[in-house]
C-alpha atoms as a PDB file:
ATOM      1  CA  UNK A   1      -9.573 -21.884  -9.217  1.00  0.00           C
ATOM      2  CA  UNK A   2      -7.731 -21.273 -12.377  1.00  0.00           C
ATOM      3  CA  UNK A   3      -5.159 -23.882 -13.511  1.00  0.00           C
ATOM      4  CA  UNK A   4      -1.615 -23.060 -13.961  1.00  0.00           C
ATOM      5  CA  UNK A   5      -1.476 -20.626 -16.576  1.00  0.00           C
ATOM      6  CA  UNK A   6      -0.575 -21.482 -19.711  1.00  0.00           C
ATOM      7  CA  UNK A   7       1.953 -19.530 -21.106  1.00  0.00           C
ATOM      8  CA  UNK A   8       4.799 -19.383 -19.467  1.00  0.00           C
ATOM      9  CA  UNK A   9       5.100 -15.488 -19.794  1.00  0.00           C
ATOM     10  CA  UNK A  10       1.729 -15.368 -17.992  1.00  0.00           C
ATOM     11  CA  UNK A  11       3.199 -17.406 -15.244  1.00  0.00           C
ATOM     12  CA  UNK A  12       6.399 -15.423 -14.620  1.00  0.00           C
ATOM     13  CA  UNK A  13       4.740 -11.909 -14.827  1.00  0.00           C
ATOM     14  CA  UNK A  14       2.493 -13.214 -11.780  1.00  0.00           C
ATOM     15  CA  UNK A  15       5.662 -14.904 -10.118  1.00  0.00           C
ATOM     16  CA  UNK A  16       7.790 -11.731 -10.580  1.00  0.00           C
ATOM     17  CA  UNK A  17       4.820  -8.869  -9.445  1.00  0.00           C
ATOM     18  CA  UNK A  18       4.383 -11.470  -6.354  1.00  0.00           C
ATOM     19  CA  UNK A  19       8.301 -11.179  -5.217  1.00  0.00           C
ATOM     20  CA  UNK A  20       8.562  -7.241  -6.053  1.00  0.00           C
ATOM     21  CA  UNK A  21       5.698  -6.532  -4.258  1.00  0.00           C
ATOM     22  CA  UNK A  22       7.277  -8.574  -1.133  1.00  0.00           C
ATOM     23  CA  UNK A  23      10.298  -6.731  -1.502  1.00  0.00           C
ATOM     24  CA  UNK A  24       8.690  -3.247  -1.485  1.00  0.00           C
ATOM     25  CA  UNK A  25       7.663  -4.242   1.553  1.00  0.00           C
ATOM     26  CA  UNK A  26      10.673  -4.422   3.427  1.00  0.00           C
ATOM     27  CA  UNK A  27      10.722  -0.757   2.878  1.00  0.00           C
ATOM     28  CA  UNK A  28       7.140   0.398   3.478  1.00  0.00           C
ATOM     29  CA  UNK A  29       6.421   2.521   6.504  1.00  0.00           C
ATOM     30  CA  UNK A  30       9.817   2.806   6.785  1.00  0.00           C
ATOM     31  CA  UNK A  31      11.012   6.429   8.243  1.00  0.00           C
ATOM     32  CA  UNK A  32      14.702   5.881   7.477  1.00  0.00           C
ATOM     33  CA  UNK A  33      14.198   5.549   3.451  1.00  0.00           C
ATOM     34  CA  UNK A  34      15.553   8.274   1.522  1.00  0.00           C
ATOM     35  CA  UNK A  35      13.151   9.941  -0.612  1.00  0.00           C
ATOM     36  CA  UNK A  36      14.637  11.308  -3.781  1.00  0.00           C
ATOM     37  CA  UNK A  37      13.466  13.751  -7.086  1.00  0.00           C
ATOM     38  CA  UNK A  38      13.458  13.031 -10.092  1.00  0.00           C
ATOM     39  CA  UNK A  39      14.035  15.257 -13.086  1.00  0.00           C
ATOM     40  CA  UNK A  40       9.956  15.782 -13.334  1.00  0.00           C
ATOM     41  CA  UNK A  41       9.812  16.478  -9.678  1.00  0.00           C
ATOM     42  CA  UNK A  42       8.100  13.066  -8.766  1.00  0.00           C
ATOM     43  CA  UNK A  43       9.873  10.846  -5.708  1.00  0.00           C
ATOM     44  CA  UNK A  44      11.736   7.665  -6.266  1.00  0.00           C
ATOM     45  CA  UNK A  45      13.456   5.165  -3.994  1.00  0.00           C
ATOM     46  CA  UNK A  46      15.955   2.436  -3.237  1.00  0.00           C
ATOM     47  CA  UNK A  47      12.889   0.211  -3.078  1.00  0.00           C
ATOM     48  CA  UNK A  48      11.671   1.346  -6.601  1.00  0.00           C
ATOM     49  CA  UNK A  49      14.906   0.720  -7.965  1.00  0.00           C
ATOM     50  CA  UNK A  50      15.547  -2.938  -6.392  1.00  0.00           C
ATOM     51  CA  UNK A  51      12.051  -4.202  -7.084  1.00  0.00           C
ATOM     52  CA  UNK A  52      12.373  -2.770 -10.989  1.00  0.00           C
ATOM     53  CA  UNK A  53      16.184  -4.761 -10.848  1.00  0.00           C
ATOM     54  CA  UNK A  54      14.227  -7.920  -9.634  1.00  0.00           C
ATOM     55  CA  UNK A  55      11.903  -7.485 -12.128  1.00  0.00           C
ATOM     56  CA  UNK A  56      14.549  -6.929 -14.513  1.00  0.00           C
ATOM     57  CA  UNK A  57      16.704  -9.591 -14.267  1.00  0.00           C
ATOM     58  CA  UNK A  58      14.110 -12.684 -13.739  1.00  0.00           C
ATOM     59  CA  UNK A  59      12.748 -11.405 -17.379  1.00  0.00           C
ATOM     60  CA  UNK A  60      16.367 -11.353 -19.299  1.00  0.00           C
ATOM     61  CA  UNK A  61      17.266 -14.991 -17.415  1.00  0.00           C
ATOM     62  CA  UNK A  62      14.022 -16.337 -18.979  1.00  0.00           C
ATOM     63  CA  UNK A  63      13.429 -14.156 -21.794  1.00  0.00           C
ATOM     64  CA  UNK A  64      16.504 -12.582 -23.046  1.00  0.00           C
ATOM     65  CA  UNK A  65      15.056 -11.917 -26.416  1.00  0.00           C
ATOM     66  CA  UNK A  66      12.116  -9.955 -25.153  1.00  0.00           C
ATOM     67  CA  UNK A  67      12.431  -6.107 -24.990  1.00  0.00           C
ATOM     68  CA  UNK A  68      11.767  -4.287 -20.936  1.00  0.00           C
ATOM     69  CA  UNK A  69      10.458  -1.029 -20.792  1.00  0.00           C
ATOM     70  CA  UNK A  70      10.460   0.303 -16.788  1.00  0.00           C
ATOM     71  CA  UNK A  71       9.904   3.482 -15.014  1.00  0.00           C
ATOM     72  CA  UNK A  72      13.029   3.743 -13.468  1.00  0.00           C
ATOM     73  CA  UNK A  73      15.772   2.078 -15.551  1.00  0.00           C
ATOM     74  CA  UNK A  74      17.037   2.320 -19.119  1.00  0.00           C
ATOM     75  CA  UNK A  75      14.637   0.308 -22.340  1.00  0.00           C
ATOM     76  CA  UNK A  76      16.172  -2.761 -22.879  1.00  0.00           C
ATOM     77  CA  UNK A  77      15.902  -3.557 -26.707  1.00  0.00           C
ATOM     78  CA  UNK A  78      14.831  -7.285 -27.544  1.00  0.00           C
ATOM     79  CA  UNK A  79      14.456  -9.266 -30.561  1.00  0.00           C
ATOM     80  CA  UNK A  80      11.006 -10.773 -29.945  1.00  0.00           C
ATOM     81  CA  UNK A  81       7.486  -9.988 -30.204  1.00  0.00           C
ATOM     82  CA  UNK A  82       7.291  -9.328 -26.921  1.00  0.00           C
ATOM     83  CA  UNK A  83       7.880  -6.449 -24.270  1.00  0.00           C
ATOM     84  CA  UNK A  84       7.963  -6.274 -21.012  1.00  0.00           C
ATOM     85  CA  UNK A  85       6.437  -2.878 -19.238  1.00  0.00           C
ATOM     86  CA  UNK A  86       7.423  -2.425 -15.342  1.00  0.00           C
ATOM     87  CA  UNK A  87       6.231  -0.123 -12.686  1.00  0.00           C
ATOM     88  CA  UNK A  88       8.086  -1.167 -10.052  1.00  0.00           C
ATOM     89  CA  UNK A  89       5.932   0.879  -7.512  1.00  0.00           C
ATOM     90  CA  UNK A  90       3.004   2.595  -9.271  1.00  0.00           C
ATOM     91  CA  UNK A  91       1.906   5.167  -6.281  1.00  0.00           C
ATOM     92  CA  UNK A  92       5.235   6.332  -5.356  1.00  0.00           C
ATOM     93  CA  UNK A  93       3.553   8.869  -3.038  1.00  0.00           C
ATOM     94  CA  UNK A  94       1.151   6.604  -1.222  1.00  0.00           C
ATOM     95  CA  UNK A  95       4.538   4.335  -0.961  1.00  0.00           C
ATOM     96  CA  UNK A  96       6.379   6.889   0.640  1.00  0.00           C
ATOM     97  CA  UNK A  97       3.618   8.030   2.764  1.00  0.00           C
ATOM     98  CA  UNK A  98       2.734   4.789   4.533  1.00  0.00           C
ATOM     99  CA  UNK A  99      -0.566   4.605   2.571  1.00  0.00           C
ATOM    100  CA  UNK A 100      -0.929   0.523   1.506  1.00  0.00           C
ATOM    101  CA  UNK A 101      -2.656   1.706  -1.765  1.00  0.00           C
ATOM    102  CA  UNK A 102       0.468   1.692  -4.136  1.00  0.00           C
ATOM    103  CA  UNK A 103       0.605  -0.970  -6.336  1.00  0.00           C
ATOM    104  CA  UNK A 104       3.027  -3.440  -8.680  1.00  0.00           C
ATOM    105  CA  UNK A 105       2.140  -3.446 -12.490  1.00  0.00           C
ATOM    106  CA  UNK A 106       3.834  -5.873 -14.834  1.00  0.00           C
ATOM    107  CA  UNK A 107       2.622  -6.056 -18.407  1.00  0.00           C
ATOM    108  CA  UNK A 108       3.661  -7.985 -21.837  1.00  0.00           C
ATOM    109  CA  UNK A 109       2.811  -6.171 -24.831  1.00  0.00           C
ATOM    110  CA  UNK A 110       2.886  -9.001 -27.978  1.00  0.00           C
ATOM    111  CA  UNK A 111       3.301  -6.825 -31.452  1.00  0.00           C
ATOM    112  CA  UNK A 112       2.781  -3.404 -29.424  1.00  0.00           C
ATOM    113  CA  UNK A 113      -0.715  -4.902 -28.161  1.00  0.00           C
ATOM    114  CA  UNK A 114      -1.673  -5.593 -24.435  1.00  0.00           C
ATOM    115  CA  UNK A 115      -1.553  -9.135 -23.883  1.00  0.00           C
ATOM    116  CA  UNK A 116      -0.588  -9.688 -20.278  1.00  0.00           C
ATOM    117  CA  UNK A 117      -1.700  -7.653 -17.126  1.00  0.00           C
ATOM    118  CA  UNK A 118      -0.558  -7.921 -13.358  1.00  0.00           C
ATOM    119  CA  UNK A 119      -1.966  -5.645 -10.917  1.00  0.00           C
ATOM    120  CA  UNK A 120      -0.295  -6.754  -6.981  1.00  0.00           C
ATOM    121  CA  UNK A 121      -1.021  -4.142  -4.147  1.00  0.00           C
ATOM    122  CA  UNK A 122       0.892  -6.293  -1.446  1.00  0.00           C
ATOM    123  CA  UNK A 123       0.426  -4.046   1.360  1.00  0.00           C
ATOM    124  CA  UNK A 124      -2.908  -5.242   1.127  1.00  0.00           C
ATOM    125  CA  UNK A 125      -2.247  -8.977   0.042  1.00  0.00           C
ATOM    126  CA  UNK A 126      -4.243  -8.653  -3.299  1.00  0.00           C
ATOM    127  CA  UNK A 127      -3.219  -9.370  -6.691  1.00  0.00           C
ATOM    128  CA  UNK A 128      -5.111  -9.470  -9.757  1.00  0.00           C
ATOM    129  CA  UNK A 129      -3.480 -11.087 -13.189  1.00  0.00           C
ATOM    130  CA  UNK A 130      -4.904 -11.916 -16.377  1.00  0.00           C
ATOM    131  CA  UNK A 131      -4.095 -12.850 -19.971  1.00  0.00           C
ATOM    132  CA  UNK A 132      -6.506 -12.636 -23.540  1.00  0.00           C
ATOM    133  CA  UNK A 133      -8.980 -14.825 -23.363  1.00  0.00           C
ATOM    134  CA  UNK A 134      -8.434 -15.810 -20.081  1.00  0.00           C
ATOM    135  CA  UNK A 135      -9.922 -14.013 -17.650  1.00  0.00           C
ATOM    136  CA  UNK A 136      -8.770 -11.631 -14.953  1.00  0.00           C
ATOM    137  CA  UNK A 137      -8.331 -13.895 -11.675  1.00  0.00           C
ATOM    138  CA  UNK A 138      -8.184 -12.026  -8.141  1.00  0.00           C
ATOM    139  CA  UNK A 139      -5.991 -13.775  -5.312  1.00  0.00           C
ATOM    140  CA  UNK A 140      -6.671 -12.490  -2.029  1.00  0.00           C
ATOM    141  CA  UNK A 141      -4.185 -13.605   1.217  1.00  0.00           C
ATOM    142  CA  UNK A 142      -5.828 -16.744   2.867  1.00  0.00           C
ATOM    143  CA  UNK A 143      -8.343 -17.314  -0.144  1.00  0.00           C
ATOM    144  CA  UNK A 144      -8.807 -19.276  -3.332  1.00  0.00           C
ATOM    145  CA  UNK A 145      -8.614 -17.360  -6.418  1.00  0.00           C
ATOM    146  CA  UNK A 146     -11.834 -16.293  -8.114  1.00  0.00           C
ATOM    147  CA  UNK A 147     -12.979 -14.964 -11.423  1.00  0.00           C
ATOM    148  CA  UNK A 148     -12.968 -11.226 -11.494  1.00  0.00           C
ATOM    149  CA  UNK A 149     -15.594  -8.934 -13.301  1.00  0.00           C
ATOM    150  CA  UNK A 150     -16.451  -5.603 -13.147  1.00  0.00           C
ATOM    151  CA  UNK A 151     -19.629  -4.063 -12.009  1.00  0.00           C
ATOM    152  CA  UNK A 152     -23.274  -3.673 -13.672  1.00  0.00           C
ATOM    153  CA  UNK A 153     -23.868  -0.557 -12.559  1.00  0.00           C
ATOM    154  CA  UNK A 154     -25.579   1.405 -15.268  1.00  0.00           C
ATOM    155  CA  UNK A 155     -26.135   5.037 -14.272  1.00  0.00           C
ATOM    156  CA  UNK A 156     -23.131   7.122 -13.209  1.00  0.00           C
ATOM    157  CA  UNK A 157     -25.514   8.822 -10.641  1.00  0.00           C
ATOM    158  CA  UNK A 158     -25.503   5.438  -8.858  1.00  0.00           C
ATOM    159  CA  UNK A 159     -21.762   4.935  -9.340  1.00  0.00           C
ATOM    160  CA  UNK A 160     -18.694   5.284  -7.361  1.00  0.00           C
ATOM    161  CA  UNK A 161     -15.604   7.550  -9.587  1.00  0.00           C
ATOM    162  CA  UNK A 162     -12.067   6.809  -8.474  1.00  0.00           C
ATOM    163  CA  UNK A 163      -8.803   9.342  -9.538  1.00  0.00           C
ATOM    164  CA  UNK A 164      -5.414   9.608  -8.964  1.00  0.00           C
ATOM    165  CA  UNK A 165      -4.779  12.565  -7.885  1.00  0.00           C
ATOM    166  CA  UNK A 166      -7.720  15.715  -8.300  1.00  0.00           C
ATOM    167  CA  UNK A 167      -4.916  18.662  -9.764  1.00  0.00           C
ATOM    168  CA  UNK A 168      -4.113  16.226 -12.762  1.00  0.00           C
ATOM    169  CA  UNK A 169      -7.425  17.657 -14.049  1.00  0.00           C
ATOM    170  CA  UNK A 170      -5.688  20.855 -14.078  1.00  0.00           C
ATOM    171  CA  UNK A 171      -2.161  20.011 -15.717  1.00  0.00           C
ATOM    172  CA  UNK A 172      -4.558  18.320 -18.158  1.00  0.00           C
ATOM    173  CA  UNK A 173      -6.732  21.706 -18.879  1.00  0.00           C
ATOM    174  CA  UNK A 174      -9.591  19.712 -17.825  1.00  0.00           C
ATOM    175  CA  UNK A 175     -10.697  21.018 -14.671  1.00  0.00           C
ATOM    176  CA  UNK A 176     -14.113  20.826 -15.791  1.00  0.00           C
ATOM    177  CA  UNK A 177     -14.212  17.427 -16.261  1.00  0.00           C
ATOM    178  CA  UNK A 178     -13.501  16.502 -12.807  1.00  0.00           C
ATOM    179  CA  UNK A 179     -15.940  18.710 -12.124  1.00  0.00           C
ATOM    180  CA  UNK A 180     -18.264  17.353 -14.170  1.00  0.00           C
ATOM    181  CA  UNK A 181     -17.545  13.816 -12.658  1.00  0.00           C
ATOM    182  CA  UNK A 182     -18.375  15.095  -9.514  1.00  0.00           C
ATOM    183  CA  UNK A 183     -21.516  16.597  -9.834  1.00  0.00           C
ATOM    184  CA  UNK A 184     -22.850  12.982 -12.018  1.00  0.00           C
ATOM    185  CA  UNK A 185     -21.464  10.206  -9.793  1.00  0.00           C
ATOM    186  CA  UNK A 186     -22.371   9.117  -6.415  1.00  0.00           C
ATOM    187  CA  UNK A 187     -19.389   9.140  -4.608  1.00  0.00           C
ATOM    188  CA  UNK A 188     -15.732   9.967  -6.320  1.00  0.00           C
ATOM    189  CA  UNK A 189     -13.165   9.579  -4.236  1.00  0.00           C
ATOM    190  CA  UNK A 190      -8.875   9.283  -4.751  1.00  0.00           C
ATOM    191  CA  UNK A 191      -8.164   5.554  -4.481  1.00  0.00           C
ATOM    192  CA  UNK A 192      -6.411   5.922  -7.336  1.00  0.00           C
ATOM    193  CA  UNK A 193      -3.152   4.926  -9.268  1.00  0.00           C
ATOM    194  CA  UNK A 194      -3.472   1.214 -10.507  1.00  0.00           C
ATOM    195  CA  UNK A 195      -5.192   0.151  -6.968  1.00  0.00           C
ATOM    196  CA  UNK A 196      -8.572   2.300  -8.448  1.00  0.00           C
ATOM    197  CA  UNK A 197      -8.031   0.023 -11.894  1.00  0.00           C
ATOM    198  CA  UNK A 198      -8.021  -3.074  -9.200  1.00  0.00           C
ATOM    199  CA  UNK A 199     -11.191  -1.812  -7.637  1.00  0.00           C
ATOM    200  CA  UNK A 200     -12.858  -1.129 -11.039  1.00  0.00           C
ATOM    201  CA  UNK A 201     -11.516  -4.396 -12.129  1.00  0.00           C
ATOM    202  CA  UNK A 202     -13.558  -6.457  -8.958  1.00  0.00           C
ATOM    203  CA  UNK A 203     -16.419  -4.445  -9.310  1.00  0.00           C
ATOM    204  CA  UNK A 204     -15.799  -2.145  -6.085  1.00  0.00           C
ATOM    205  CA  UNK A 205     -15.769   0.723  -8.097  1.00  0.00           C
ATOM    206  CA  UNK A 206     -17.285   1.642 -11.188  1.00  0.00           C
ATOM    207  CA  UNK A 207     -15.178   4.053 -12.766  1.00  0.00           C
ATOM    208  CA  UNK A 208     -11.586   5.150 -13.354  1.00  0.00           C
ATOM    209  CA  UNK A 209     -10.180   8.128 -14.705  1.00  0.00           C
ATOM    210  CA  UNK A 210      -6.543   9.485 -15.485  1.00  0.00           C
ATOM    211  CA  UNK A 211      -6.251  12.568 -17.321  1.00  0.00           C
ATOM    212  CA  UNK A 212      -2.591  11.839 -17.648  1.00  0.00           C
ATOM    213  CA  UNK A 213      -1.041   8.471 -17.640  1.00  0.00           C
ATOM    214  CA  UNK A 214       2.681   6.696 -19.013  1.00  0.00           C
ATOM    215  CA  UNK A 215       2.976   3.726 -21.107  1.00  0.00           C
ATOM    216  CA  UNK A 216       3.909   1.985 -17.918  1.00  0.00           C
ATOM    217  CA  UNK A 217       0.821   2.821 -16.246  1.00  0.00           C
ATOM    218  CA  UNK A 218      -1.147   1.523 -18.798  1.00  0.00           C
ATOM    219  CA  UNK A 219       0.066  -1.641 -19.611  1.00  0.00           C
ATOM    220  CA  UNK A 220      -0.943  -4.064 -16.888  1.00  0.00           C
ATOM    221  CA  UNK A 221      -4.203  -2.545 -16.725  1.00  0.00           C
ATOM    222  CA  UNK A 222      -5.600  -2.663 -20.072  1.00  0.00           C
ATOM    223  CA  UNK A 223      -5.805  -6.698 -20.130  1.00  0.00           C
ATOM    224  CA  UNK A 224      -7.046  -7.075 -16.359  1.00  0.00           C
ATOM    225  CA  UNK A 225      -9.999  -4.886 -16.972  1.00  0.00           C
ATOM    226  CA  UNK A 226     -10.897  -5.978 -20.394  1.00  0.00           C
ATOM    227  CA  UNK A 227     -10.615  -9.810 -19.169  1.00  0.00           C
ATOM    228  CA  UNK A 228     -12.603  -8.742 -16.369  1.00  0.00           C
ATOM    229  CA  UNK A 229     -15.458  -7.558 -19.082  1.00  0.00           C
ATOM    230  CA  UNK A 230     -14.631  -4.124 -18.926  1.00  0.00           C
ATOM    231  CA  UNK A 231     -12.975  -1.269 -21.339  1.00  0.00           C
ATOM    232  CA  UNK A 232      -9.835   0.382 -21.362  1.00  0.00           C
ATOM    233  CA  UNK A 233      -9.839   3.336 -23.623  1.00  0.00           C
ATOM    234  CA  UNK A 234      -8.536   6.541 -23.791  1.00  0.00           C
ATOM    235  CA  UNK A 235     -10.875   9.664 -23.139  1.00  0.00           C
ATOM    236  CA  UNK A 236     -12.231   9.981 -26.766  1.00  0.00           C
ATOM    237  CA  UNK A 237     -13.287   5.698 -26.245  1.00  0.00           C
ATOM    238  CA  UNK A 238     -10.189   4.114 -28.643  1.00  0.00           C
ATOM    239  CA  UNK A 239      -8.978   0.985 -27.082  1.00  0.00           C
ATOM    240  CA  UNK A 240      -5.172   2.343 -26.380  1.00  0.00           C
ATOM    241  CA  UNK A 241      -2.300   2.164 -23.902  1.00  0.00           C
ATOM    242  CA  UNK A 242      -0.004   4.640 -26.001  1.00  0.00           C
ATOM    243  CA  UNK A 243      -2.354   8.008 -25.793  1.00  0.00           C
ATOM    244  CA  UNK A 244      -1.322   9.414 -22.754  1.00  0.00           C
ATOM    245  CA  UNK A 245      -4.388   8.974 -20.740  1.00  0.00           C
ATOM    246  CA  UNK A 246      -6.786   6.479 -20.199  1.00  0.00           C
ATOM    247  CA  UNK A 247     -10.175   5.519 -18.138  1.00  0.00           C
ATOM    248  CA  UNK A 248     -11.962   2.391 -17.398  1.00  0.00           C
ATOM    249  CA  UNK A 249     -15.688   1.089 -16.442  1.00  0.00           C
ATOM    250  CA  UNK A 250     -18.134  -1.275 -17.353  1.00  0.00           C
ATOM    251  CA  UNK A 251     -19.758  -1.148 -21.210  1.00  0.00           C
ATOM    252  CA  UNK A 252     -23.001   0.267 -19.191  1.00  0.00           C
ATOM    253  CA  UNK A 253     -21.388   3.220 -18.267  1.00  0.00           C
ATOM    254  CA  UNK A 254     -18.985   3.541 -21.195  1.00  0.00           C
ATOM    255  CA  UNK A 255     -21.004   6.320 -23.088  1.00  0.00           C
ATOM    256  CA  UNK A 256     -21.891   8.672 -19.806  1.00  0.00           C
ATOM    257  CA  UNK A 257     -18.445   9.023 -19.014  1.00  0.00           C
ATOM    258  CA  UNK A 258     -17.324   9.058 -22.795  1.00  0.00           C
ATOM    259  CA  UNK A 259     -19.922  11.958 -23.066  1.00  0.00           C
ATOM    260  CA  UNK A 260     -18.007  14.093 -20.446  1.00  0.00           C
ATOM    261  CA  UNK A 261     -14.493  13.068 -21.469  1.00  0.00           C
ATOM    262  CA  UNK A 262     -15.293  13.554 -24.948  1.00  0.00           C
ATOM    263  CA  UNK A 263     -15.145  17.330 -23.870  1.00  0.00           C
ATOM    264  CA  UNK A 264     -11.410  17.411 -23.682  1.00  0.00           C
ATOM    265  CA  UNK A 265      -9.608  16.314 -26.676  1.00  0.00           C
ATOM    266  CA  UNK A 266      -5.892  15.484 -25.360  1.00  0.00           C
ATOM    267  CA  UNK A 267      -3.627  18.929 -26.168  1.00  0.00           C
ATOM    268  CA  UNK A 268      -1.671  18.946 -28.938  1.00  0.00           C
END
């Protein structure tokens, strides 16, 4: 099991992911919750914005010089290094739909780079958290916490392909690449928002692609599956959380699906 970590940033991102996630919760399957649109069209709740204020406000009352980026609220300007990036709920539609496949995502960029990564799916009692250089760590309800890693699967005709959602391809001009991703893998299925990154992360899946992504998507996720010895990287393969987009796998896959992704260079 791994000690207490470290750093006390570390400590409160897992802390903080552990008591949104419980509080989306009291929501979940809920009938009465009012759905609501945002300006893009995508759905938001009460339970988005309480979990983001929780986050919020344990992060200024330990770190008020640290900058907080969320989803839902207004950027918080710091003094620090250090920012905070929330999704309160990343899966709002899953959420909303009773699905337990939406997820938590806290991350700390230090200098603009991914340095802390918390990935909590509590509908499902797993989290997964990890910090450079040391390791992604997977806590399961009623179980120790173990070392996570991704898979060795090597040919993408043996692999399973997780996505968020298939018409992304599309907004993306890159229905060809889904495609594509089809045809090559095994089995590709839509486990996706940051719960596919968890699976990818534990070796349960191989691959994860988003044509489109937010900074606050991205994150959380970078340092969980590079700890977890796999890459991050947006579709043309630079290590990046600020493109727009972003896939992960193991390093034996890397190149197949860099050869398809390759295809689509990210609109101008």
């Amino acid at each position: 099991m791994m000690p207490n970590p470290p750093d006390p940033r570390h400590a409160l991102a897992i802390e903080i992911a552990r008591q949104a996630g419980q509080l989306t919760l009291e929501y979940f399957q809920d009938a009465s919750l009012v759905v609501e649109q945002k300006e893009d069209q995508s759905p938001v709740t009460r339970a988005d914005r309480e979990a983001e204020h929780l986050l919020r406000s344990a992060i200024q009352d330990a770190f008020p010089e640290d900058a907080i980026l969320g989803e839902e609220l207004e950027d918080q300007p710091g003094s620090s290094d250090y920012q905070w990036i929330l999704d309160p709920i990343d899966g709002t539609r899953s959420f909303i739909s009773g699905v337990p496949l939406y997820t938590t995502l806290v991350g700390v960029l230090c200098r603009q780079e991914p340095v802390i990564g918390v990935i909590a799916a509590p509908a499902l009692g797993e989290l997964l958290h990890a910090a450079s250089g040391q390791g992604t760590w997977f806590e399961q309800a009623g179980k120790a916490a173990c070392r996570a890693q991704v898979s060795e699967t090597h040919s993408l005709e043996k692999a399973c392909l997780v996505t968020t959602q298939v018409d992304s391809f599309d907004h993306r001009t890159a229905t060809d690449a889904y495609r594509q991703f089809e045809a090559a893998a095994a089995i590709t299925r839509t486990w996706g928002d940051g719960y596919g990154y968890m699976l990818v992360a534990t070796g349960r899946a191989d691959v994860m692609v988003d044509p489109l992504m937010n900074l606050w998507d991205a994150a959380a996720i970078a340092p969980v599956i590079e700890e977890a010895g796999g890459i991050f990287c947006d579709w043309q393969g630079e290590q990046t959380v600020e493109h727009g987009e972003g896939l992960a796998t193991n390093p034996g896959l890397l190149e197949q699906v860099l050869s398809i992704t390759r295809q689509f260079p990210a609109p101008c």
